[in-house]
Protein backbone atom coordinates (compact mmCIF):
# COMPACT_ATOMS: atom_id res chain seq x y z
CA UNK A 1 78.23 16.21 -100.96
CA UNK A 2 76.20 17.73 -98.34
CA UNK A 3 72.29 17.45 -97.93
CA UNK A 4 69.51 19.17 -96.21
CA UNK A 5 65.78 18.95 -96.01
CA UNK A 6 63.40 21.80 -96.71
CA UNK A 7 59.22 21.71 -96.48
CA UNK A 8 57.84 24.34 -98.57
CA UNK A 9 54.14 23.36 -99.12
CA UNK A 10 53.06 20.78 -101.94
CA UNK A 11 56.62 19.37 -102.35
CA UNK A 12 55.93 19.06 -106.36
CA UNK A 13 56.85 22.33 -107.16
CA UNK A 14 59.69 22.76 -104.45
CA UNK A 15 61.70 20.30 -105.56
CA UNK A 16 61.31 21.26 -109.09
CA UNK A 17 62.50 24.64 -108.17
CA UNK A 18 65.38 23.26 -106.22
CA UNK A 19 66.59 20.61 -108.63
CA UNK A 20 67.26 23.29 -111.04
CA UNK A 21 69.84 25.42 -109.26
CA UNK A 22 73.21 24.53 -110.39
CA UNK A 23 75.02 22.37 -107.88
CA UNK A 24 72.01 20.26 -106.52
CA UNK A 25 72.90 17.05 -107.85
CA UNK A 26 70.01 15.00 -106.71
CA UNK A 27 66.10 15.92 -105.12
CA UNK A 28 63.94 13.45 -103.49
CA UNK A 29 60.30 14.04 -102.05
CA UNK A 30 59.20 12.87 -98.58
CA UNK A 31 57.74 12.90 -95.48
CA UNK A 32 60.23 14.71 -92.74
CA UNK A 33 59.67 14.04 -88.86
CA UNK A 34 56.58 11.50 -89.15
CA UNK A 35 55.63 10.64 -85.71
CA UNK A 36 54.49 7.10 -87.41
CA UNK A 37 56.56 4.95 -89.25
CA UNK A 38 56.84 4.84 -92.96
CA UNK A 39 54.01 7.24 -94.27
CA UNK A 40 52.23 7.47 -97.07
CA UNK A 41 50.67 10.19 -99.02
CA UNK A 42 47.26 8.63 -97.81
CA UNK A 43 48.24 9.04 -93.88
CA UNK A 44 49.57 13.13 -94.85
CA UNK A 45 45.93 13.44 -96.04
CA UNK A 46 44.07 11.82 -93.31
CA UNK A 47 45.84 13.56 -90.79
CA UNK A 48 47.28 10.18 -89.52
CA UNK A 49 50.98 11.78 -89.70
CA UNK A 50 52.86 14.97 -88.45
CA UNK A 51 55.06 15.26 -91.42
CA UNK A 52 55.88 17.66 -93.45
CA UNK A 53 55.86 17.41 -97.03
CA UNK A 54 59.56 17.91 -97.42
CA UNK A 55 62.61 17.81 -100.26
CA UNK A 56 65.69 16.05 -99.94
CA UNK A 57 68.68 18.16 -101.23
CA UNK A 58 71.87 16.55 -102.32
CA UNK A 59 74.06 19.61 -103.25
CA UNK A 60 77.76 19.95 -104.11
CA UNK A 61 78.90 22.35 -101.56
CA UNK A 62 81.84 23.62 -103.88
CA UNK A 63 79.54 25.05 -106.33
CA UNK A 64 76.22 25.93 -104.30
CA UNK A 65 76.26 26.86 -100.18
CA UNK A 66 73.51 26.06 -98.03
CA UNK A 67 73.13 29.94 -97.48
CA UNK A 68 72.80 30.46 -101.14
CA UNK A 69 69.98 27.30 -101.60
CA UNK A 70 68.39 28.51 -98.63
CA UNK A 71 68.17 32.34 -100.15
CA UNK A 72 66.47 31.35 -103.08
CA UNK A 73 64.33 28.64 -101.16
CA UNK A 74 63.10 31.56 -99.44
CA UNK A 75 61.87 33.13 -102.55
CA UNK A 76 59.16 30.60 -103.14
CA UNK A 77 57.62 30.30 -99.67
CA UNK A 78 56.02 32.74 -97.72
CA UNK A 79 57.62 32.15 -94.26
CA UNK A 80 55.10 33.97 -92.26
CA UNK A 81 52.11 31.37 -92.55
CA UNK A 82 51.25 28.48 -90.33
CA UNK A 83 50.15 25.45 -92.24
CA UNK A 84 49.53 27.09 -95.28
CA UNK A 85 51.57 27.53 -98.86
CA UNK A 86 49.32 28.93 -101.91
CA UNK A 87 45.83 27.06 -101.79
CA UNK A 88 47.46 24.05 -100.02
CA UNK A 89 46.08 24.23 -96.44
CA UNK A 90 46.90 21.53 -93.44
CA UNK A 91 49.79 20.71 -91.29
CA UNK A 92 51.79 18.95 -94.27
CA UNK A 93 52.52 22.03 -95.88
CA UNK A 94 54.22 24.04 -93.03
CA UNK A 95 57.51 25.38 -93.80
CA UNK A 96 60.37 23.81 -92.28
CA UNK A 97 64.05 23.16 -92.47
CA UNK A 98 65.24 20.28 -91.44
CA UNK A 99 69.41 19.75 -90.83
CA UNK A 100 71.76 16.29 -90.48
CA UNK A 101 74.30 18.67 -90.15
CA UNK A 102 74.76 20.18 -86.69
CA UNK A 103 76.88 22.91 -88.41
CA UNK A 104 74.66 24.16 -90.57
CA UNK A 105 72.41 25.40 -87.50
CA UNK A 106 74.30 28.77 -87.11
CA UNK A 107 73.82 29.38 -91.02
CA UNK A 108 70.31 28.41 -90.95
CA UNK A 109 69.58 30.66 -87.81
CA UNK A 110 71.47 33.18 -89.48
CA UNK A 111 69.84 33.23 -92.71
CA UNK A 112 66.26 33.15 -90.94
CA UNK A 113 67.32 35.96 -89.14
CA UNK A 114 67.97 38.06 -92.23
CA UNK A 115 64.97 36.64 -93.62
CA UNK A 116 63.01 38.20 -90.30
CA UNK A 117 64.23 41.83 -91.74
CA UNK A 118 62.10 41.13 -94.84
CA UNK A 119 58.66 40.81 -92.78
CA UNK A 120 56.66 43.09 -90.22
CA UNK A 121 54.99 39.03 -88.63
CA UNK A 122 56.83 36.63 -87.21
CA UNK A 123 58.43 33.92 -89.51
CA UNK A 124 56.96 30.55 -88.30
CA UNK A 125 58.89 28.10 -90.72
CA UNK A 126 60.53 25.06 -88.23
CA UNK A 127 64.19 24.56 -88.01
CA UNK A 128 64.46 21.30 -86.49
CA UNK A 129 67.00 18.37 -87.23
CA UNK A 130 65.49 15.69 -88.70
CA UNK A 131 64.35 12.88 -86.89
CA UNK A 132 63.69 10.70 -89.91
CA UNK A 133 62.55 11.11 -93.79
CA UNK A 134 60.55 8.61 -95.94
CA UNK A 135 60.54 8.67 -99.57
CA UNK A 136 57.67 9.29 -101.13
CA UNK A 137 55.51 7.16 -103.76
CA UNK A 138 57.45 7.02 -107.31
CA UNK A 139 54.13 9.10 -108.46
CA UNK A 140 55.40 12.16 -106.31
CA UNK A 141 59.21 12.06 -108.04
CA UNK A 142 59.88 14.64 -110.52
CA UNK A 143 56.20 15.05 -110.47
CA UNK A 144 56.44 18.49 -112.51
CA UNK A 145 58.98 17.13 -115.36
CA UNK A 146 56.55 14.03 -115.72
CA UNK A 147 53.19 15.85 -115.83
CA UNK A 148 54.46 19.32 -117.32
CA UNK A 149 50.85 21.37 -116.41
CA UNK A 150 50.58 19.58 -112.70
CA UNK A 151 49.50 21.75 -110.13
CA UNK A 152 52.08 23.71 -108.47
CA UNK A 153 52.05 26.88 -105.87
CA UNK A 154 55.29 27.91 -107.17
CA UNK A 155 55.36 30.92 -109.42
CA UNK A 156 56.74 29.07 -113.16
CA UNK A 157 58.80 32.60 -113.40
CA UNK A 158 60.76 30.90 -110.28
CA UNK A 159 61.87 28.42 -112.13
CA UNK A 160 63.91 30.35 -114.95
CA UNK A 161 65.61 32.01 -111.70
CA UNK A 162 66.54 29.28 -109.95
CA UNK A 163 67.76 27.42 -113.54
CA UNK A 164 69.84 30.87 -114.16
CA UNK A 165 70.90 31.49 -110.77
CA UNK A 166 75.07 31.75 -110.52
CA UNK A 167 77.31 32.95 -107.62
């Protein structure tokens, strides 16, 4: 099992998208590269924290590549805004990826590169490794499977793709 982080906006409908692709075997929402320790949703809000609202991805590398989840990641965030994802504005909803995995830079710099063909601006999401993650309140888990009309920047049509997606 591999994993990798990725900050997408509101993480709610991010990791609902991402838990459905076949091969993810477990998503977890949290706060990526906090320069406090332990942060809450409260501190994201109040501008007490630099992280990102960001997903956890546990994936089976045999039947999903980082490539692949990163592909269809890209299909739900717009890669060319600072800060900003749908009507979610502030510096907890940049887009970032986040490795553990020191060889999974020249993928990720590779797939951001064909990503760059894609747009006339710049793409500002982060590729950093991550410093540190902290899970975040139960509330936030699964937040789309336990409150089914929840808010969520995410198209809904995204999610029958990423459900159907195969190799």
């Amino acid at each position: 099992m591999k994993k990798i982080y990725l900050a997408g906006g509101c993480f709610w409908g991010v990791e609902h998208f991402l838990s459905l692709i076949n091969g993810v075997v477990n998503t977890t929402v949290g706060y990526a590269n906090s320069d406090i320790d332990n942060p809450t949703y409260e501190d994201l809000k109040q501008h007490k924290s630099l992280a990102s609202e960001t997903v956890e991805i546990t994936y089976d590398e045999n039947i999903v590549s980082l490539k692949e989840i990163l592909n269809l990641f890209y299909m739900i965030i717009d890669p060319t805004i600072i800060d900003r994802q749908g009507h979610d504005i502030g510096h907890q909803y940049r887009t970032g990826i986040y490795y553990i995995d020191s060889n999974d830079i020249d993928i990720i710099k590779d797939s951001l590169l064909e990503l760059s063909k894609k747009y006339d601006k710049p793409i500002v999401t982060e590729l950093l490794p991550l410093d540190n993650f902290t899970i975040a309140e139960e509330y936030h888990q699964d937040y789309l499977i336990k409150n089914p009309t929840g808010y969520c920047h995410v198209d809904p049509k995204m999610f029958e793709i990423a459900k159907n997606y195969k190799r």
